[in-house]
N, C-alpha and C. Protein backbone atom coordinates (compact mmCIF):
# COMPACT_ATOMS: atom_id res chain seq x y z
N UNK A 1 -0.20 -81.09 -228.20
CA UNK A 1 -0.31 -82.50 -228.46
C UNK A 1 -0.85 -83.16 -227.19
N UNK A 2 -2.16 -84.37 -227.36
CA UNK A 2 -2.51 -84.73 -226.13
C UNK A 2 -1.37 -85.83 -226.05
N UNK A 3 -1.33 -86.65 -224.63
CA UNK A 3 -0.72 -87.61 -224.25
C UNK A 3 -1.32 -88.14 -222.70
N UNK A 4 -1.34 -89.20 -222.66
CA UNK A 4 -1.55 -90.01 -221.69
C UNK A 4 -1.01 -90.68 -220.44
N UNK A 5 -1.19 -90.54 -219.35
CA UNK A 5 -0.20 -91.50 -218.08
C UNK A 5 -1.46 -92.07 -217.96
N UNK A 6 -0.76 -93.42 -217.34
CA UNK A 6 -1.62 -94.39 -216.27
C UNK A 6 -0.85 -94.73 -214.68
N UNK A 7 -1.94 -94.46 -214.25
CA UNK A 7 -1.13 -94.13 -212.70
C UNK A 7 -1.96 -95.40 -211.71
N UNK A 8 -1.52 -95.77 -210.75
CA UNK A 8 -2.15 -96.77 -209.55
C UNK A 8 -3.03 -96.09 -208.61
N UNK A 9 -4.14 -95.86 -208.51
CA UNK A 9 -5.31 -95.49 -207.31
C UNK A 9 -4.57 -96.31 -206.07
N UNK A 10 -5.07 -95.89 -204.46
CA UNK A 10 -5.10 -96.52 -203.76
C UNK A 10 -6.16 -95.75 -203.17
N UNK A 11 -7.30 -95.93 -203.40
CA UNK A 11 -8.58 -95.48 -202.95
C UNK A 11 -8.99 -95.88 -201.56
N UNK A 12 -9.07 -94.92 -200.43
CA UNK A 12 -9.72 -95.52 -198.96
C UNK A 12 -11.35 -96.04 -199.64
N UNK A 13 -11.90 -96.45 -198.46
CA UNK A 13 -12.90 -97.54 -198.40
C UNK A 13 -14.09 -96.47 -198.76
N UNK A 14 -14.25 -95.54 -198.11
CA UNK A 14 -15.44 -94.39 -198.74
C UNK A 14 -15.14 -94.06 -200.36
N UNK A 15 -13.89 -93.89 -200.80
CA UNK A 15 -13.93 -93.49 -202.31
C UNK A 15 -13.79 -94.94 -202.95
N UNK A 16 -13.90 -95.39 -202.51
CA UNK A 16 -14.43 -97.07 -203.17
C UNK A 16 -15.76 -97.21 -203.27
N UNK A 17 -16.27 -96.87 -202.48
CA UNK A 17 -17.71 -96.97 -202.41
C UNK A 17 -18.33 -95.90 -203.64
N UNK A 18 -17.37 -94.58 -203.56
CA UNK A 18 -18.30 -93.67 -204.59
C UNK A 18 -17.79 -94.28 -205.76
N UNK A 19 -16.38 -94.97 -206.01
CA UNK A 19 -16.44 -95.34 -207.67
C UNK A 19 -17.43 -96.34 -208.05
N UNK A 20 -17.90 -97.45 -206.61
CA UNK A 20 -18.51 -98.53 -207.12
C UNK A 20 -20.10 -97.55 -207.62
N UNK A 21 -20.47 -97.15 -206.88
CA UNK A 21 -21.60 -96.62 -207.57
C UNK A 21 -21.50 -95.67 -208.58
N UNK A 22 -20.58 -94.71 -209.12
CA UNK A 22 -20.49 -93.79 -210.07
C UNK A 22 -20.00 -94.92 -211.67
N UNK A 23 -19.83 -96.35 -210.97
CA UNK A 23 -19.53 -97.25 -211.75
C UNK A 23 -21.11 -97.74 -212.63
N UNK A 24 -21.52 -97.88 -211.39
CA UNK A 24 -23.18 -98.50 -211.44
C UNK A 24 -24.00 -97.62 -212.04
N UNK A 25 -23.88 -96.06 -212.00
CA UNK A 25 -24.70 -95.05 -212.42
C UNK A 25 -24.16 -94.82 -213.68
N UNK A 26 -22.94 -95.02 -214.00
CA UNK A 26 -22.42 -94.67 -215.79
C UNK A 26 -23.24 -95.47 -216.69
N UNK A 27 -23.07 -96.98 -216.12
CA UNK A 27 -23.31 -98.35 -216.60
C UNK A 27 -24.83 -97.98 -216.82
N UNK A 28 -25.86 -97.73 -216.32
CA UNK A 28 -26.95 -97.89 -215.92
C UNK A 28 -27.35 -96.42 -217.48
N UNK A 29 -26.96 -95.58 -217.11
CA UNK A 29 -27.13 -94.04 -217.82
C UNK A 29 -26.78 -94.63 -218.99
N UNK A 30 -25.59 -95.38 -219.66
CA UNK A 30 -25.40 -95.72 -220.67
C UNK A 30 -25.93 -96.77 -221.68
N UNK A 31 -26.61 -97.64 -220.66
CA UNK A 31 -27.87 -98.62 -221.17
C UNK A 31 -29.41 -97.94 -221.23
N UNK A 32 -29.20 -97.34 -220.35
CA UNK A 32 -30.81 -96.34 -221.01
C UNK A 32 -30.63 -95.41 -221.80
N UNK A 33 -29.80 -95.07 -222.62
CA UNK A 33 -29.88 -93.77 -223.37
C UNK A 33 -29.44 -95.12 -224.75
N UNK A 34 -28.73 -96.20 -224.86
CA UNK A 34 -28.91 -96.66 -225.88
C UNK A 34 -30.57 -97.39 -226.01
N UNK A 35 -31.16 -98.07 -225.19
CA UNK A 35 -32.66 -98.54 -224.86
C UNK A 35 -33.32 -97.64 -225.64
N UNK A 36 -32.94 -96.56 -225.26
CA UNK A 36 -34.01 -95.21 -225.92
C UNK A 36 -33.66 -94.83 -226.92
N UNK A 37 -32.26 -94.80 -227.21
CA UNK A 37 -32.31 -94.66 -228.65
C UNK A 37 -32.69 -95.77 -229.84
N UNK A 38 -32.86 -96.90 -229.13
CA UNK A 38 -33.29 -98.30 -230.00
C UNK A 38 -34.90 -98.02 -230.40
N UNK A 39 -35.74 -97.55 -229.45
CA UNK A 39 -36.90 -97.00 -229.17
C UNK A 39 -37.10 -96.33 -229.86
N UNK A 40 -36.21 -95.52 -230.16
CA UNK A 40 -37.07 -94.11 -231.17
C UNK A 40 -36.60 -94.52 -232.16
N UNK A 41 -35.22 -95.49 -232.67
CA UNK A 41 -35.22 -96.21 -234.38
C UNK A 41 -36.41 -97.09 -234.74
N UNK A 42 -37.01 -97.94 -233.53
CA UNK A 42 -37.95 -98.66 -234.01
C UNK A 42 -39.32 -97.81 -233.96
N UNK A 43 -39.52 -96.75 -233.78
CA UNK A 43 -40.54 -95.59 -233.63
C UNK A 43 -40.54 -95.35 -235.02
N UNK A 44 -39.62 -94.95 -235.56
CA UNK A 44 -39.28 -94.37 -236.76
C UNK A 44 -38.82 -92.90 -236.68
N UNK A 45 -38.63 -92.77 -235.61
CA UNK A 45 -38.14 -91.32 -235.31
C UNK A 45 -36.53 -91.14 -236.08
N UNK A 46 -36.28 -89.93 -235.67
CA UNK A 46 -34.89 -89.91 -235.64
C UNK A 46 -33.86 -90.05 -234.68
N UNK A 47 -32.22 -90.46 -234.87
CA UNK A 47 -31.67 -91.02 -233.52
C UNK A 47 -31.38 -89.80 -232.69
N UNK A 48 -31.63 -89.41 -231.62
CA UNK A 48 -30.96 -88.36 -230.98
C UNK A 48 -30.15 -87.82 -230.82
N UNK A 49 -29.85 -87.13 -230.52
CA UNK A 49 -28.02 -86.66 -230.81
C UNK A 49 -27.70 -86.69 -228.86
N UNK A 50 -26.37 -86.49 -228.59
CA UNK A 50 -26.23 -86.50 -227.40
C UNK A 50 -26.50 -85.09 -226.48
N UNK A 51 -26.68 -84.19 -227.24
CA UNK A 51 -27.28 -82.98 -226.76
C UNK A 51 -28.78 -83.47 -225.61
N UNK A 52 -29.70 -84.07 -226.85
CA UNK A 52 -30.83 -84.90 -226.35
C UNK A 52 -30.71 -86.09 -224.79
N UNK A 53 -29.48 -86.49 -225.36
CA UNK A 53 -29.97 -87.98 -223.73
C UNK A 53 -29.20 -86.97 -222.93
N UNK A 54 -28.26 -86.01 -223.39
CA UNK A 54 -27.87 -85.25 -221.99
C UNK A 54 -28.75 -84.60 -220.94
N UNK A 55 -29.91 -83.93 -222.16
CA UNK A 55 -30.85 -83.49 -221.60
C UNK A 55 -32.17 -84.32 -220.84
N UNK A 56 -32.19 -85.53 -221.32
CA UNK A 56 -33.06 -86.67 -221.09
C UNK A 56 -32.66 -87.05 -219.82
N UNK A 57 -31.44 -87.28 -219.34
CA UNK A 57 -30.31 -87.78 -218.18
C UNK A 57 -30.77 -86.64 -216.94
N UNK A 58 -30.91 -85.12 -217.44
CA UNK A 58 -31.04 -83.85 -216.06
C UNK A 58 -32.12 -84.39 -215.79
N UNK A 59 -33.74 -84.83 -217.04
CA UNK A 59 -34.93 -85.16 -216.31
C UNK A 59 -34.83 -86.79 -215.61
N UNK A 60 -34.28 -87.49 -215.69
CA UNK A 60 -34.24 -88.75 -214.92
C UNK A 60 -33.43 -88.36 -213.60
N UNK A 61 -32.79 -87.52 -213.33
CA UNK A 61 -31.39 -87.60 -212.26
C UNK A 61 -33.09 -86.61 -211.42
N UNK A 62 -33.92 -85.90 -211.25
CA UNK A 62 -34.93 -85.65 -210.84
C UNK A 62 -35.61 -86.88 -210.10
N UNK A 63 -36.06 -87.58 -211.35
CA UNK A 63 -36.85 -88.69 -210.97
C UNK A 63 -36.49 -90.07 -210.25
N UNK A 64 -35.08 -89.53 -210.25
CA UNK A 64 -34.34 -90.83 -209.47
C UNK A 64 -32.71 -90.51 -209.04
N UNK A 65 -33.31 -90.14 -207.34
CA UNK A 65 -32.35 -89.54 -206.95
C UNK A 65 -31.06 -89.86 -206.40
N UNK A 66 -30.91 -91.59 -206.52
CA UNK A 66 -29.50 -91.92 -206.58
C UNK A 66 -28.61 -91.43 -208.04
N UNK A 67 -28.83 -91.37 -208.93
CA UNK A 67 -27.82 -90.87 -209.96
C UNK A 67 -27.05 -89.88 -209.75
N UNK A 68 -27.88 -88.83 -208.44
CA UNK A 68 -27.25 -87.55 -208.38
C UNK A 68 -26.02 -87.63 -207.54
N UNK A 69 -26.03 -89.07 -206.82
CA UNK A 69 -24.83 -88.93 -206.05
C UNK A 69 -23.07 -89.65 -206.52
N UNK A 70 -23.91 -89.84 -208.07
CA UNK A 70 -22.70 -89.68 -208.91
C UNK A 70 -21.83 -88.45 -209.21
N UNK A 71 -20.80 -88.55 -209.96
CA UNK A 71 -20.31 -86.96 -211.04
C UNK A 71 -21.04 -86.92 -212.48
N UNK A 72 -21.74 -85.70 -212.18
CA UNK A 72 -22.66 -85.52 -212.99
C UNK A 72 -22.07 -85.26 -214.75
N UNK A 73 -20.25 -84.80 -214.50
CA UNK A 73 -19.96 -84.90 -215.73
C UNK A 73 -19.90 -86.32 -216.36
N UNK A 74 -19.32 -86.83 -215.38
CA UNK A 74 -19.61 -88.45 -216.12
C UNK A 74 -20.43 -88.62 -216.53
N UNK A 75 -21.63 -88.66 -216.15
CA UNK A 75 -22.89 -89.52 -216.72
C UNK A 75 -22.92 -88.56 -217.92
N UNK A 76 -22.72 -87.74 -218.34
CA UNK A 76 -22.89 -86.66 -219.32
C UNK A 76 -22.05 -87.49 -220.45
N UNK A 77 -20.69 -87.42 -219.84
CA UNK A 77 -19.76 -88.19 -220.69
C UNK A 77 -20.46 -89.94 -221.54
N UNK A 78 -20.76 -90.46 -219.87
CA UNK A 78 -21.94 -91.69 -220.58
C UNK A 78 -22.63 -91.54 -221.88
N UNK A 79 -23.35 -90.72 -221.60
CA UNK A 79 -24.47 -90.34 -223.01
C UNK A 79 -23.63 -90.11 -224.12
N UNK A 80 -22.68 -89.40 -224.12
CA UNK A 80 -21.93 -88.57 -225.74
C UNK A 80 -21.39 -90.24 -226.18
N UNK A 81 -21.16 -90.97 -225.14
CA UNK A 81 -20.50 -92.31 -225.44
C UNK A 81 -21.55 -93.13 -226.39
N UNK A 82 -22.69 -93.21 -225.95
CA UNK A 82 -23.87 -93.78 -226.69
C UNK A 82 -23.68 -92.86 -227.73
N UNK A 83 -23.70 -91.82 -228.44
CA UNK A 83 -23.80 -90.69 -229.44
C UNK A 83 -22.27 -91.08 -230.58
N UNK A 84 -21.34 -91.53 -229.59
CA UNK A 84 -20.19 -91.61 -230.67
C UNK A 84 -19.85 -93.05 -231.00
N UNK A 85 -20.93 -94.06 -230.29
CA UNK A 85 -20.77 -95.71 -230.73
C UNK A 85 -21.56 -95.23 -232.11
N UNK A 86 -22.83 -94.82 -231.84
CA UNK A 86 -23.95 -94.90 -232.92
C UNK A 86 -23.28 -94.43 -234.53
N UNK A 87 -22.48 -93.02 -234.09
CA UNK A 87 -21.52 -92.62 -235.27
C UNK A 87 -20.75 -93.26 -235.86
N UNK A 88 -19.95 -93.62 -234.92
CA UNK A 88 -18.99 -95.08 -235.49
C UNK A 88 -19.56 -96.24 -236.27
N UNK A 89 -20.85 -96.71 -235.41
CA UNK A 89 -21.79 -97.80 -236.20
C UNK A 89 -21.98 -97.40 -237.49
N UNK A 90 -22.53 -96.13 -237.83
CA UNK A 90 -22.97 -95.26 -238.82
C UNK A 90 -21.89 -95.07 -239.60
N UNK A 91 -20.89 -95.10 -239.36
CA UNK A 91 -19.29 -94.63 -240.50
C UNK A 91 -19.11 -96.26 -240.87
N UNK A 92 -19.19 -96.75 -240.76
CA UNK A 92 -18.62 -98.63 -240.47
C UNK A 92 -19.33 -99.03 -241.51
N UNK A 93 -20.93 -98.97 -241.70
CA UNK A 93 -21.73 -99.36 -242.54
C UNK A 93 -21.55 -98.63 -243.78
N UNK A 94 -21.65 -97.48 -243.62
CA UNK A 94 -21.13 -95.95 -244.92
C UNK A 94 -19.96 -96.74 -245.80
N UNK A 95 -18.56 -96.69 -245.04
CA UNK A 95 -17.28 -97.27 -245.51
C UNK A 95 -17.80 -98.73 -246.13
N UNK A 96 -18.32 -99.93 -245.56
CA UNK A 96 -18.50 -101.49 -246.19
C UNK A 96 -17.87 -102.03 -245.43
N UNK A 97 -17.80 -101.68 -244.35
CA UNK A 97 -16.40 -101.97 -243.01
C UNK A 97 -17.60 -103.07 -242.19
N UNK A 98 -17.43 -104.17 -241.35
CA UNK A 98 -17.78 -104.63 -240.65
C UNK A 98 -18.40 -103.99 -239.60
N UNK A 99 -19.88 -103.62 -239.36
CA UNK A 99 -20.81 -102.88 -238.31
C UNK A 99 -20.71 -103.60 -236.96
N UNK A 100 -20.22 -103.02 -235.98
CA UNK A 100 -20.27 -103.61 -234.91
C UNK A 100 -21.68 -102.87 -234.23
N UNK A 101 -22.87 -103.37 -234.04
CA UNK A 101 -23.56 -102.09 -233.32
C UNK A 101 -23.60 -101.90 -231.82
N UNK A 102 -23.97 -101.37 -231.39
CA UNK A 102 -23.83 -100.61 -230.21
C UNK A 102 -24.29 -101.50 -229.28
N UNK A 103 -23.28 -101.99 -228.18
CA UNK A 103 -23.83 -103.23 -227.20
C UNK A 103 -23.91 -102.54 -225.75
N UNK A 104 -24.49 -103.20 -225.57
CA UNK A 104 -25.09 -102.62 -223.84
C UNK A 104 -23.76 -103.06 -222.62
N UNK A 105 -23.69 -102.33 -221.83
CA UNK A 105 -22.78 -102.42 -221.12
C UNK A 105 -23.43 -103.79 -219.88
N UNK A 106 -22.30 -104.41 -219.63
CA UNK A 106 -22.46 -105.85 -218.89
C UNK A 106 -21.96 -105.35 -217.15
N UNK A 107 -22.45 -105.71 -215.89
CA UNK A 107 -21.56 -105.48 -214.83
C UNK A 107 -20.48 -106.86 -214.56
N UNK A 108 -20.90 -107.41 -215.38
CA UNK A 108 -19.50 -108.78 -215.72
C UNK A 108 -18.76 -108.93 -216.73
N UNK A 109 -18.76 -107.62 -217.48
CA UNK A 109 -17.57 -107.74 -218.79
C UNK A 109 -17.25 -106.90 -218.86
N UNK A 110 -15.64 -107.27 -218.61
CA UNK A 110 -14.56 -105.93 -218.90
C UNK A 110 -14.31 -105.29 -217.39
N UNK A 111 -13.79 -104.25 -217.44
CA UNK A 111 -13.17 -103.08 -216.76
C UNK A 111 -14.75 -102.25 -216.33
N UNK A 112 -14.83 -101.71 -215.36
CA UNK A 112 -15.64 -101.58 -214.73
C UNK A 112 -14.54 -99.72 -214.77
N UNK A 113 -15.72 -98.73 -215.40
CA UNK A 113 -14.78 -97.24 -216.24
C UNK A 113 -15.65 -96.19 -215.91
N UNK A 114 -15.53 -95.10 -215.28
CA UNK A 114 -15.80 -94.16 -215.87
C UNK A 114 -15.00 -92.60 -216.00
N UNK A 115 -15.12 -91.54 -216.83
CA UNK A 115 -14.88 -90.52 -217.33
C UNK A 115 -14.99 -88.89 -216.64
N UNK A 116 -14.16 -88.02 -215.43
CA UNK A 116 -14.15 -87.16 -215.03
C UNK A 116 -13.88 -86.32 -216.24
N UNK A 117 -14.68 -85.41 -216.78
CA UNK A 117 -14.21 -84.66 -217.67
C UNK A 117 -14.37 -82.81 -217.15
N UNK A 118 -14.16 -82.32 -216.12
CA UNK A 118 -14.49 -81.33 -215.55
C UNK A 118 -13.10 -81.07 -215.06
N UNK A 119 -12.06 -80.94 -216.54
CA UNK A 119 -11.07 -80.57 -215.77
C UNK A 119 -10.47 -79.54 -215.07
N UNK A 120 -11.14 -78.34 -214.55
CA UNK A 120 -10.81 -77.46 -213.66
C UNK A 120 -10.52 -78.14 -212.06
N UNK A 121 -11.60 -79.40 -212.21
CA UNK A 121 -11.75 -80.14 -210.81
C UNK A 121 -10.25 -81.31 -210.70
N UNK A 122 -9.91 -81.40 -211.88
CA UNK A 122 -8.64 -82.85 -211.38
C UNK A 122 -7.14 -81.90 -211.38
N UNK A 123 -6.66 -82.01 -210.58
CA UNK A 123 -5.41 -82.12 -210.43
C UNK A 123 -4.30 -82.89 -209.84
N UNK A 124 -3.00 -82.94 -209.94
CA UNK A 124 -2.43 -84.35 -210.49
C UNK A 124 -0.90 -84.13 -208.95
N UNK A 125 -0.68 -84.55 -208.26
CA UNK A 125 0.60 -84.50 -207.18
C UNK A 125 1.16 -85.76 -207.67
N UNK A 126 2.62 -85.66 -207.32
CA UNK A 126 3.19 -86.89 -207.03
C UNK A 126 2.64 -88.07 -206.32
N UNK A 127 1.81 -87.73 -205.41
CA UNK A 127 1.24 -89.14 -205.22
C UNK A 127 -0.25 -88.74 -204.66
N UNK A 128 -0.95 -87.75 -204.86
CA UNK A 128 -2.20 -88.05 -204.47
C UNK A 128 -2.63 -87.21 -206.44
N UNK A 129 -4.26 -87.93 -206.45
CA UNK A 129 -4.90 -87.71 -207.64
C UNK A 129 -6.36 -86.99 -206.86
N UNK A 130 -6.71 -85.56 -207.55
CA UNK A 130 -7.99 -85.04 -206.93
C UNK A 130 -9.15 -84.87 -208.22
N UNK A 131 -10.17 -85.93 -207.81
CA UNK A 131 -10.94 -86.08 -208.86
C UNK A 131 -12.19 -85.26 -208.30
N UNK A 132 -13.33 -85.14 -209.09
CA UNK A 132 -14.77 -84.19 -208.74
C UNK A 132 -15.62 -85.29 -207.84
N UNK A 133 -15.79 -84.58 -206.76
CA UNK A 133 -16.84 -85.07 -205.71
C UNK A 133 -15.93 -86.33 -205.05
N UNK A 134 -15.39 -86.25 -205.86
CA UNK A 134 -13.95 -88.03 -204.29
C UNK A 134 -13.30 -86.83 -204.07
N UNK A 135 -12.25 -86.26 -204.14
CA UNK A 135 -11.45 -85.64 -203.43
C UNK A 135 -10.03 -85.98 -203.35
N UNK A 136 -9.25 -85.86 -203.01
CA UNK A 136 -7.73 -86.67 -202.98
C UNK A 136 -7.49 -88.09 -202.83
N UNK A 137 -6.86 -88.53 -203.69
CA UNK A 137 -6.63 -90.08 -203.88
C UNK A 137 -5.72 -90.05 -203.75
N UNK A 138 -5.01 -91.38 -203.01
CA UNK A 138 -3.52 -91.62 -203.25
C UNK A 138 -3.39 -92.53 -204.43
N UNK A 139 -2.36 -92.43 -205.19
CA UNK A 139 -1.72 -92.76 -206.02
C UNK A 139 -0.21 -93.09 -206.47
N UNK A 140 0.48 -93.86 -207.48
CA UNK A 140 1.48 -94.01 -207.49
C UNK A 140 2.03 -94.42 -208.69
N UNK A 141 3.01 -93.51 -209.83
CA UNK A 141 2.94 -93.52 -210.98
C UNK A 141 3.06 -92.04 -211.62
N UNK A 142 2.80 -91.33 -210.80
CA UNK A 142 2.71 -89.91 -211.33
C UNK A 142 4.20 -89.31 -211.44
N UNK A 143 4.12 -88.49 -212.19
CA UNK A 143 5.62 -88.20 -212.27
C UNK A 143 5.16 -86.35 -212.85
N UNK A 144 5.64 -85.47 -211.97
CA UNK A 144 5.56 -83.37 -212.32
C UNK A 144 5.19 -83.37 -213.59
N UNK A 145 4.66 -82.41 -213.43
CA UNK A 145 4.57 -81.71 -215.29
C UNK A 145 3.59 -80.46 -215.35
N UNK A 146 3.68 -79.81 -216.32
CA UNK A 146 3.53 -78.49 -216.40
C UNK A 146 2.06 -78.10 -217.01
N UNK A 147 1.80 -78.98 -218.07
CA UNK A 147 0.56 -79.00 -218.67
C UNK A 147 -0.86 -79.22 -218.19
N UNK A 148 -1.65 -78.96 -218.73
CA UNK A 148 -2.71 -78.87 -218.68
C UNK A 148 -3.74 -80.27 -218.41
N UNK A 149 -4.37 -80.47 -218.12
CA UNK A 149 -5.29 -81.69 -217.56
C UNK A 149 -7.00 -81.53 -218.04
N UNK A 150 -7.37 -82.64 -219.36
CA UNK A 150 -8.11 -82.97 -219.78
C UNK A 150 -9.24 -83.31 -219.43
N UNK A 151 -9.17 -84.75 -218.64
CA UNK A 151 -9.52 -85.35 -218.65
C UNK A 151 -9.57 -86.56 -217.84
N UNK A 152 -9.41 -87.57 -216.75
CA UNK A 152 -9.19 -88.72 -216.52
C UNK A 152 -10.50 -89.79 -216.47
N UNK A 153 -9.67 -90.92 -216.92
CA UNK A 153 -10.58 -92.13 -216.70
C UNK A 153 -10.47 -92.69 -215.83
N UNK A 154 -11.54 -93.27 -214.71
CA UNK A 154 -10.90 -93.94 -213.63
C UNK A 154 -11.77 -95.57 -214.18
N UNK A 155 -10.83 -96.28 -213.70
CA UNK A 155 -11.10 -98.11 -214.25
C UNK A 155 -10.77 -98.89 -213.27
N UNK A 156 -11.96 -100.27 -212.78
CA UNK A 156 -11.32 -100.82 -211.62
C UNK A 156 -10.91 -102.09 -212.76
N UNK A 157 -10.55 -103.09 -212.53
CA UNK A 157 -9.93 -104.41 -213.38
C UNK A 157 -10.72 -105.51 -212.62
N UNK A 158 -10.66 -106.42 -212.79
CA UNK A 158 -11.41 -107.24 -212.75
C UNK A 158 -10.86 -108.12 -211.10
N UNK A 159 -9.76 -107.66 -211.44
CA UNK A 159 -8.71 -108.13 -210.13
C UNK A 159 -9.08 -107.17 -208.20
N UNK A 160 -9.64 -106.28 -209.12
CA UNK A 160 -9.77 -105.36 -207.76
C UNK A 160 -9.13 -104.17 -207.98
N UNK A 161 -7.99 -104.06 -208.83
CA UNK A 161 -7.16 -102.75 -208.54
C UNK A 161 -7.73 -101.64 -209.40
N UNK A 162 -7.02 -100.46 -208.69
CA UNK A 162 -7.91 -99.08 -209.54
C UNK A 162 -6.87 -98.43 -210.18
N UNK A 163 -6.98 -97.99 -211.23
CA UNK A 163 -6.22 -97.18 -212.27
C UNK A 163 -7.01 -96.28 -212.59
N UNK A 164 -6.31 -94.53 -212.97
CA UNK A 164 -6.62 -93.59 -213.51
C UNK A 164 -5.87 -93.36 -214.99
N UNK A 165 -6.08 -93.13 -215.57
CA UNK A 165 -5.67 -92.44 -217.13
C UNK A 165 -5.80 -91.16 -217.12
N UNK A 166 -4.77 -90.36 -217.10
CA UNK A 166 -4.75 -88.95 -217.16
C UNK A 166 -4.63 -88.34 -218.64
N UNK A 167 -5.66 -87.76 -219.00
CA UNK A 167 -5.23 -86.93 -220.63
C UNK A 167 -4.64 -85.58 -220.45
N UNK A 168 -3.71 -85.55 -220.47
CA UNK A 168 -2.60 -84.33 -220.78
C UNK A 168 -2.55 -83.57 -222.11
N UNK A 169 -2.85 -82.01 -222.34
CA UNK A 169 -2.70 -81.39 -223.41
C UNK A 169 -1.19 -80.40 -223.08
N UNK A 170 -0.30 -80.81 -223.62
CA UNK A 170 0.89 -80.33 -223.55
C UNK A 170 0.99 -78.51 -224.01
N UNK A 171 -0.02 -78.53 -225.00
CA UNK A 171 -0.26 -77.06 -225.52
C UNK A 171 0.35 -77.03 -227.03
N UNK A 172 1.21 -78.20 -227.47
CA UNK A 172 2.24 -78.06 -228.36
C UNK A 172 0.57 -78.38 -229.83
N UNK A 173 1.48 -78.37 -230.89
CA UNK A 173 0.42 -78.93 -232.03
C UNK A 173 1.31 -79.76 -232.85
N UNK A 174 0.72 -80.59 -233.33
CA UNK A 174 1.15 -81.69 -234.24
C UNK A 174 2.17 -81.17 -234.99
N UNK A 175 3.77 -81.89 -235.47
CA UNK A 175 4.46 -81.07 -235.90
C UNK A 175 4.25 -81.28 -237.20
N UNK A 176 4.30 -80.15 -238.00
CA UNK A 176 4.03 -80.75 -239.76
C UNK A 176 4.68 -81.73 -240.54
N UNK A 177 3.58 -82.11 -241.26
CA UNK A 177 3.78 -83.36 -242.30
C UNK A 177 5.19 -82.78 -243.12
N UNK A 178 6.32 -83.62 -243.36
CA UNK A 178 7.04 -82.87 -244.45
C UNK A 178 6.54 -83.14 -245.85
N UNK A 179 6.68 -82.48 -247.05
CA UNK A 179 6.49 -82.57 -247.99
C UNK A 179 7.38 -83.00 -248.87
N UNK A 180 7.11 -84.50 -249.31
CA UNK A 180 8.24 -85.50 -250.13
C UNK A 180 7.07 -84.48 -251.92
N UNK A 181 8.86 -84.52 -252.15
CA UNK A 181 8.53 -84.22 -253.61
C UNK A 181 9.27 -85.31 -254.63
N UNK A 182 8.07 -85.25 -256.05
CA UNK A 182 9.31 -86.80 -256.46
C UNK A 182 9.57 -86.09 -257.94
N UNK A 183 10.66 -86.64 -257.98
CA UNK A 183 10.90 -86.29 -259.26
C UNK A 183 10.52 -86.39 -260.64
């Protein structure tokens, strides 16, 4: 079963600097891969799948070599994000459900996010957090555990402060539905 903590960053001034830009490079990766996918609907093409802007993302991180000094799983993560709005858009309209479509990310709205998904690289202490390419963070909120590590989101708030979201797979599986019988 997955499950979730949210824990307090206290990021020194260099790993501030890499979230602000791995902030700027998600943001940026995630408005050009929807741009381009708007591009090839009004082409008449077909929409890409995220296999495609993943691959689209290795030839830009070439052509423009600040992206690379992001985490490259993130920006990866970026793209599947454009891939699973478009789905959602696409199920919403299917169902008769209200279509929200796919909006471009703002650097003045909302939580300022992105997605370590390379979890061999995060691991979790009582008070420091070790993410891919930052390195040990202090933190505060964490509490032992045995399981396995997904995933984290790191998010600054609008206030300044930094939070991680840790996805935890416990190993367990959903316990079964019981079966009501009626008479």
């Amino acid at each position: 079963m997955l499950y979730a903590i949210q824990i307090r960053l206290y990021p020194n001034t260099g790993q501030r600097e890499f979230f602000a830009k791995t902030f700027g490079c998600c943001r940026w990766v995630f408005n050009n891969a929807l741009a381009f996918c708007q591009q090839q609907y009004e082409a008449g093409a077909p929409r890409p799948s995220a296999y495609d802007l993943m691959k689209r993302m290795t030839l830009l991180k070439a052509e423009l070599p600040w992206l690379a000094e992001a985490d490259s799983q993130a920006l990866k993560y970026a793209c599947s994000c454009v891939d699973i709005a478009y789905k959602n858009f696409f199920r919403r309209v299917k169902n008769g459900e209200t279509p929200g479509f796919p909006r471009f990310k703002s650097k003045h709205r909302g939580d300022a996010t992105y997605t370590a998904t390379a979890a061999a690289s995060i691991q979790l202490t009582e008070r420091q957090l070790k993410l891919p390419k930052t390195g040990w963070v202090l933190c505060r909120g964490s509490r032992p555990f045995e399981e396995k590590i997904k995933r984290a989101t790191v998010r600054q708030t609008p206030t300044g402060k930094y939070y991680a979201t840790v996805l935890i797979d416990d190993g367990h599986d959903f316990p079964a539905q019981p079966t009501v019988l009626s008479h």
